[in-house]
C-alpha atoms as a PDB file:
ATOM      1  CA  UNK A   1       4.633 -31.077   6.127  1.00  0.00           C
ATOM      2  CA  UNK A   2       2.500 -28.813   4.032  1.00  0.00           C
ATOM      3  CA  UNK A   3      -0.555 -29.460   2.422  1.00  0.00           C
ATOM      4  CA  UNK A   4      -2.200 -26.938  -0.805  1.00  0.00           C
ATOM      5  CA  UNK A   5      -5.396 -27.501  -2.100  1.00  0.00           C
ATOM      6  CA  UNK A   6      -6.901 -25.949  -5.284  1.00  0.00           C
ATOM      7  CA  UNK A   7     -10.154 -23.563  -4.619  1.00  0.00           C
ATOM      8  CA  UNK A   8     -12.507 -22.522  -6.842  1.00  0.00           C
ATOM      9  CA  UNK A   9     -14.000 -18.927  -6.612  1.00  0.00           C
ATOM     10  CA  UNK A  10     -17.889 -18.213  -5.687  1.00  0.00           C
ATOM     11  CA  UNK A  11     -18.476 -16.948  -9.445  1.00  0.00           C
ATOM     12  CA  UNK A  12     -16.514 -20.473 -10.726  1.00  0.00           C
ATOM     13  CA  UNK A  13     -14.465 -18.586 -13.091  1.00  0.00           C
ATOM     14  CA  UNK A  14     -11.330 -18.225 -11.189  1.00  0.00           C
ATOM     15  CA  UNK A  15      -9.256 -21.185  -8.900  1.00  0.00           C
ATOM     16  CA  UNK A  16      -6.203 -20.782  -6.467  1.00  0.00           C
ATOM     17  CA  UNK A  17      -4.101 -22.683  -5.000  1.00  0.00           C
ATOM     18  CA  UNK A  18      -3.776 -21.796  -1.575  1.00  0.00           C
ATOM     19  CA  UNK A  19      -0.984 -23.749   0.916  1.00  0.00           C
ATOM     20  CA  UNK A  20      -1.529 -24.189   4.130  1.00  0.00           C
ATOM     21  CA  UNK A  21       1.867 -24.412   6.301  1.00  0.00           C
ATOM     22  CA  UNK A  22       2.644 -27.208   8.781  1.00  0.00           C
ATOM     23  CA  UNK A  23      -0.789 -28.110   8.404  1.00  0.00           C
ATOM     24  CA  UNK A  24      -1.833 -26.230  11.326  1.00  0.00           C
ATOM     25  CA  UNK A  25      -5.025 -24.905   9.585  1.00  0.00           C
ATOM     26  CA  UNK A  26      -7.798 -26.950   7.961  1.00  0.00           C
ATOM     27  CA  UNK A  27      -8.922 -26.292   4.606  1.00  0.00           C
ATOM     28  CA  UNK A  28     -12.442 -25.302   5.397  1.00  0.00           C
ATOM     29  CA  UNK A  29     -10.704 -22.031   7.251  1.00  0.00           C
ATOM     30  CA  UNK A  30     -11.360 -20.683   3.737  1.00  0.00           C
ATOM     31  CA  UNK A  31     -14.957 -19.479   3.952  1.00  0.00           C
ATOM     32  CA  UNK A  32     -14.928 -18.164   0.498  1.00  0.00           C
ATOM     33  CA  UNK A  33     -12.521 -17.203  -2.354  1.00  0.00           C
ATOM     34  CA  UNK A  34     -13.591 -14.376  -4.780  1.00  0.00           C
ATOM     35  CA  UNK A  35     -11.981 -13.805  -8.228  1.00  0.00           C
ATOM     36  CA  UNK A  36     -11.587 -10.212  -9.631  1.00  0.00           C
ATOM     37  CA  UNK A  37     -15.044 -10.741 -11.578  1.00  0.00           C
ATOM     38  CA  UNK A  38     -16.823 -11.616  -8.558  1.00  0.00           C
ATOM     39  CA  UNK A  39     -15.115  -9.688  -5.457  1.00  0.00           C
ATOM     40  CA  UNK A  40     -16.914  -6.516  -7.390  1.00  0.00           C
ATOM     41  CA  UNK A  41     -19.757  -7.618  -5.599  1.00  0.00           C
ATOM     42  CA  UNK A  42     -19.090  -8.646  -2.228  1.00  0.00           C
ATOM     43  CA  UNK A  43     -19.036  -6.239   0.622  1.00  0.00           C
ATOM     44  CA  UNK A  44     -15.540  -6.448   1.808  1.00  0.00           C
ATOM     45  CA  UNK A  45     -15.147  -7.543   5.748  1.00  0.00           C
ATOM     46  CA  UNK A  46     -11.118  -6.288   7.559  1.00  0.00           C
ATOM     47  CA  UNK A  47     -12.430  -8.717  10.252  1.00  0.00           C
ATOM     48  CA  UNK A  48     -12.604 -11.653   7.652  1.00  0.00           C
ATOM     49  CA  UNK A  49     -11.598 -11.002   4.475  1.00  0.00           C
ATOM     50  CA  UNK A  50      -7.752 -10.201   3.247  1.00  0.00           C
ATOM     51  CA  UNK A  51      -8.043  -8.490  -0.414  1.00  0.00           C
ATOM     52  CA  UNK A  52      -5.175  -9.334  -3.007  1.00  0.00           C
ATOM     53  CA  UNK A  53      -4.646  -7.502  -6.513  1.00  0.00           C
ATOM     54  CA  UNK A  54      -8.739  -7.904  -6.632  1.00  0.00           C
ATOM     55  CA  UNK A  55      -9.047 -11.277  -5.431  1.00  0.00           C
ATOM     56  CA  UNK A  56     -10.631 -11.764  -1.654  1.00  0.00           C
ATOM     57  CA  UNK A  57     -10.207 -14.652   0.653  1.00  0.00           C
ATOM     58  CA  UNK A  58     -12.773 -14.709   2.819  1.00  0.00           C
ATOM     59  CA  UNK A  59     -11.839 -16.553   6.471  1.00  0.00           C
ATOM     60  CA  UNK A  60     -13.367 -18.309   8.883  1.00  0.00           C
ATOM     61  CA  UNK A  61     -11.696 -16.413  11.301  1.00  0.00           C
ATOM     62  CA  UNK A  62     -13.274 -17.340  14.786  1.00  0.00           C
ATOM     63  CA  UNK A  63     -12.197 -20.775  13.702  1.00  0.00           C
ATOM     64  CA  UNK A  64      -8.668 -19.592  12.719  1.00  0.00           C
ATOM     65  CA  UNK A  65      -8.468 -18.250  16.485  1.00  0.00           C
ATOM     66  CA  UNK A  66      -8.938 -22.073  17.900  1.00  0.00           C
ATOM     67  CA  UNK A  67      -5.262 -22.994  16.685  1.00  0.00           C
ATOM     68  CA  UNK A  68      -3.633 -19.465  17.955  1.00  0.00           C
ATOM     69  CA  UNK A  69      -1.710 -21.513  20.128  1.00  0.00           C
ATOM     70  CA  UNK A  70      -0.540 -23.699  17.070  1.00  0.00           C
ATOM     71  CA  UNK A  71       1.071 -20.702  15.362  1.00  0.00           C
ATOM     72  CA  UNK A  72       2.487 -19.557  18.581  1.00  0.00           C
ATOM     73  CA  UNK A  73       0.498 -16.088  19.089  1.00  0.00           C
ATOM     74  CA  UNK A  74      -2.416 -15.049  20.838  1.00  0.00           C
ATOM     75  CA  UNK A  75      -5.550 -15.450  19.515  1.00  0.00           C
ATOM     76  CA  UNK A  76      -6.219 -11.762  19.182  1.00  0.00           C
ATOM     77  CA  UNK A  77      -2.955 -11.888  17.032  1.00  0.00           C
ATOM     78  CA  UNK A  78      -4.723 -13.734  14.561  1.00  0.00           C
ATOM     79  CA  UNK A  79      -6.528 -11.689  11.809  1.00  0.00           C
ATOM     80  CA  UNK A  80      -6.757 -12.515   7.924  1.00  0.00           C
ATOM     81  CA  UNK A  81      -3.412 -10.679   7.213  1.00  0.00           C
ATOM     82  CA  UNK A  82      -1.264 -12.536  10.284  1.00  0.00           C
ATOM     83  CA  UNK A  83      -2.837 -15.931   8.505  1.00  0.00           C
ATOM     84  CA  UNK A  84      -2.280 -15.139   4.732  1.00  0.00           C
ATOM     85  CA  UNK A  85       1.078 -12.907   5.268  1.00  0.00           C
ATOM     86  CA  UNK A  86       2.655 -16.051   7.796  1.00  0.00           C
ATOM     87  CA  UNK A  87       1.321 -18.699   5.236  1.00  0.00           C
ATOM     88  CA  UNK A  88      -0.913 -20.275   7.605  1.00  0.00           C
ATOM     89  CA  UNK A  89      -3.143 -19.649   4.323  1.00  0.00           C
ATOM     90  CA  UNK A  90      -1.821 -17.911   1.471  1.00  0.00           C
ATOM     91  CA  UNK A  91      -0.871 -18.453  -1.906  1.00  0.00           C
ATOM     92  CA  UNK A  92       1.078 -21.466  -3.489  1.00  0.00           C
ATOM     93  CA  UNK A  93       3.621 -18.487  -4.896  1.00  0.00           C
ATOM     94  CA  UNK A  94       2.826 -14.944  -5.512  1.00  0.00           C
ATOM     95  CA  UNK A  95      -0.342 -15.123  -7.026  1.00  0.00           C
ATOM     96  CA  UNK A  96      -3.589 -18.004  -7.338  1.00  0.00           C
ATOM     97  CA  UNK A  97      -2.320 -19.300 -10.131  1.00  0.00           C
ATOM     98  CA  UNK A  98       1.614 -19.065  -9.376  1.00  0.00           C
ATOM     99  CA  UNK A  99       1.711 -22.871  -9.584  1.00  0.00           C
ATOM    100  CA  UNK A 100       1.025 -23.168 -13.272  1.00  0.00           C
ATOM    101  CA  UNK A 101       2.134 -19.581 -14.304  1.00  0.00           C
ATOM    102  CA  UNK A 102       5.503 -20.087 -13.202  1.00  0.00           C
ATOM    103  CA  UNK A 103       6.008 -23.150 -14.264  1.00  0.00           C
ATOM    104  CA  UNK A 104       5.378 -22.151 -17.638  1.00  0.00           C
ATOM    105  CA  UNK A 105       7.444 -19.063 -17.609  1.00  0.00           C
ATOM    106  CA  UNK A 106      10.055 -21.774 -16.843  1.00  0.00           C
ATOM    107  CA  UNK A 107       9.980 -23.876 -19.730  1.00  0.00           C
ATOM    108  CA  UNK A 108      12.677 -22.053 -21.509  1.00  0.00           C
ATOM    109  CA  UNK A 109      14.802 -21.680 -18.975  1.00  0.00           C
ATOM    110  CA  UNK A 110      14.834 -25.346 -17.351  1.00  0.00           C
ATOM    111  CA  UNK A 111      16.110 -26.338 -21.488  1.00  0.00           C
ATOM    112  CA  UNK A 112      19.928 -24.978 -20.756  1.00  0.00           C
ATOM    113  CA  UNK A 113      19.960 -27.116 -17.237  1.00  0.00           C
ATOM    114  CA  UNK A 114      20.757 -30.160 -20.406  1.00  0.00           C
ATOM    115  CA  UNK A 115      23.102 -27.707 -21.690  1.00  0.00           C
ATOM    116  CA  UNK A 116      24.588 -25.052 -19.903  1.00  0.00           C
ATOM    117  CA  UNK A 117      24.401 -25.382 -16.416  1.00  0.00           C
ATOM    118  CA  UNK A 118      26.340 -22.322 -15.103  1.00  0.00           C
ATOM    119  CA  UNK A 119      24.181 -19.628 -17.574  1.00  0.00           C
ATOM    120  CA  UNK A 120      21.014 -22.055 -16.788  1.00  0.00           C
ATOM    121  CA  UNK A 121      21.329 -20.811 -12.918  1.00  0.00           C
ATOM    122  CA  UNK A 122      22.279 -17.179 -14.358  1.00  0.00           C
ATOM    123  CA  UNK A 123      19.449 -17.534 -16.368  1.00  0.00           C
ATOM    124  CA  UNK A 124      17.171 -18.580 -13.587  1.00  0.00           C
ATOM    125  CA  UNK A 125      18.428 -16.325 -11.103  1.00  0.00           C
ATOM    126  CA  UNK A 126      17.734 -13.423 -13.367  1.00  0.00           C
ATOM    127  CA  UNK A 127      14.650 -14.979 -14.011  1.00  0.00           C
ATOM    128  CA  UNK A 128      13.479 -15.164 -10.560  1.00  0.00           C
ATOM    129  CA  UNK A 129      14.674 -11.614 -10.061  1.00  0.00           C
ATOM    130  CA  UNK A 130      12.808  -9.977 -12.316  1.00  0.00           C
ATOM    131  CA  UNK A 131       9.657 -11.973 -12.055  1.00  0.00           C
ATOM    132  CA  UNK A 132       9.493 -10.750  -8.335  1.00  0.00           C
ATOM    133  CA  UNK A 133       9.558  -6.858  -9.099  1.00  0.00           C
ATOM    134  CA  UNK A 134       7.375  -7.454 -12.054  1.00  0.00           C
ATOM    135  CA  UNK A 135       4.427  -9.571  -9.802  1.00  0.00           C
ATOM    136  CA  UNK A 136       5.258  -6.426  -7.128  1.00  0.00           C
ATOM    137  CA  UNK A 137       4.263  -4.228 -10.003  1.00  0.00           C
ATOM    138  CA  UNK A 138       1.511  -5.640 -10.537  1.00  0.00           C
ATOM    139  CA  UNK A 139       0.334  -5.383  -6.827  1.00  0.00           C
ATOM    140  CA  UNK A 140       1.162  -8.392  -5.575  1.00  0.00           C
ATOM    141  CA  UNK A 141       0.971  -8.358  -2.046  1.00  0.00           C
ATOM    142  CA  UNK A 142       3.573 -11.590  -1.527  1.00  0.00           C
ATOM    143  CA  UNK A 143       5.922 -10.391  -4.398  1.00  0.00           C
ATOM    144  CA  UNK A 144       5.364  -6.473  -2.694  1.00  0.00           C
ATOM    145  CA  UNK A 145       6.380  -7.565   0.711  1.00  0.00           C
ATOM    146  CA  UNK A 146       9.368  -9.830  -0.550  1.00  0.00           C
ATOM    147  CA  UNK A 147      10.954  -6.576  -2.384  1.00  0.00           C
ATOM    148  CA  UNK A 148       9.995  -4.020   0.171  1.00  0.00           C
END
């Protein structure tokens, strides 16, 4: 079972959903999150921060480290990239807002499943394709990994 929760950033103009897989980390492993407006002014930490297309999660890492043996690795092993890239703590999708933005980009597509099924998972397929290599454009670091 998996459990997301919604954060909002230290400036309150952004939110993410972040996921948390198995459940193995609690929600308050998320120190802070900072949105492109306000991760301008926060001194970026390697030891506790993981930076993503200008957003920054900020982790409690020391705290991460008590469930090492959860995730199966040793507690060294854990840094903010092994927890955001293994979706211990990452992103519900590509990017914060993947949830809704995707969903959206959807709409038209999901019509045809009434209609045409066989070019509604052409369509979707495409969809998904090209939505990938467009969020790895962008710089996603999810949707970069996924097409490296």
């Amino acid at each position: 079972m998996c459990q997301a929760s919604t954060k909002i950033c230290e400036c309150g103009q952004g939110e993410a959903s972040i996921h948390f897989i198995n459940n193995v980390l609690p929600e308050n492993v998320v120190r802070a999150l900072h949105c492109p407006s306000c991760s301008k002014k926060v001194e970026f930490d390697k030891e506790t921060m993981i930076e993503d297309n200008g957003w920054v999660i900020e982790f409690e890492i020391e705290g991460a480290r008590l469930f090492a043996k959860d995730m199966g690795v040793d507690e060294k092993e854990v840094t903010p990239e092994f927890v955001f890239d293994s979706g211990y703590c990452t992103w519900v999708g590509y990017t914060p807002s993947d949830r809704t933005d995707s969903f959206e980009e959807k709409k038209a597509i999901i019509d045809l499943a009434k209609t045409d099924r066989k070019r509604y998972f052409e369509e979707l397929k495409n969809w998904s394709i090209s939505r990938v290599n467009r969020l790895s454009d962008e710089g996603w670091r999810k949707a970069i990994k996924e097409t490296a």
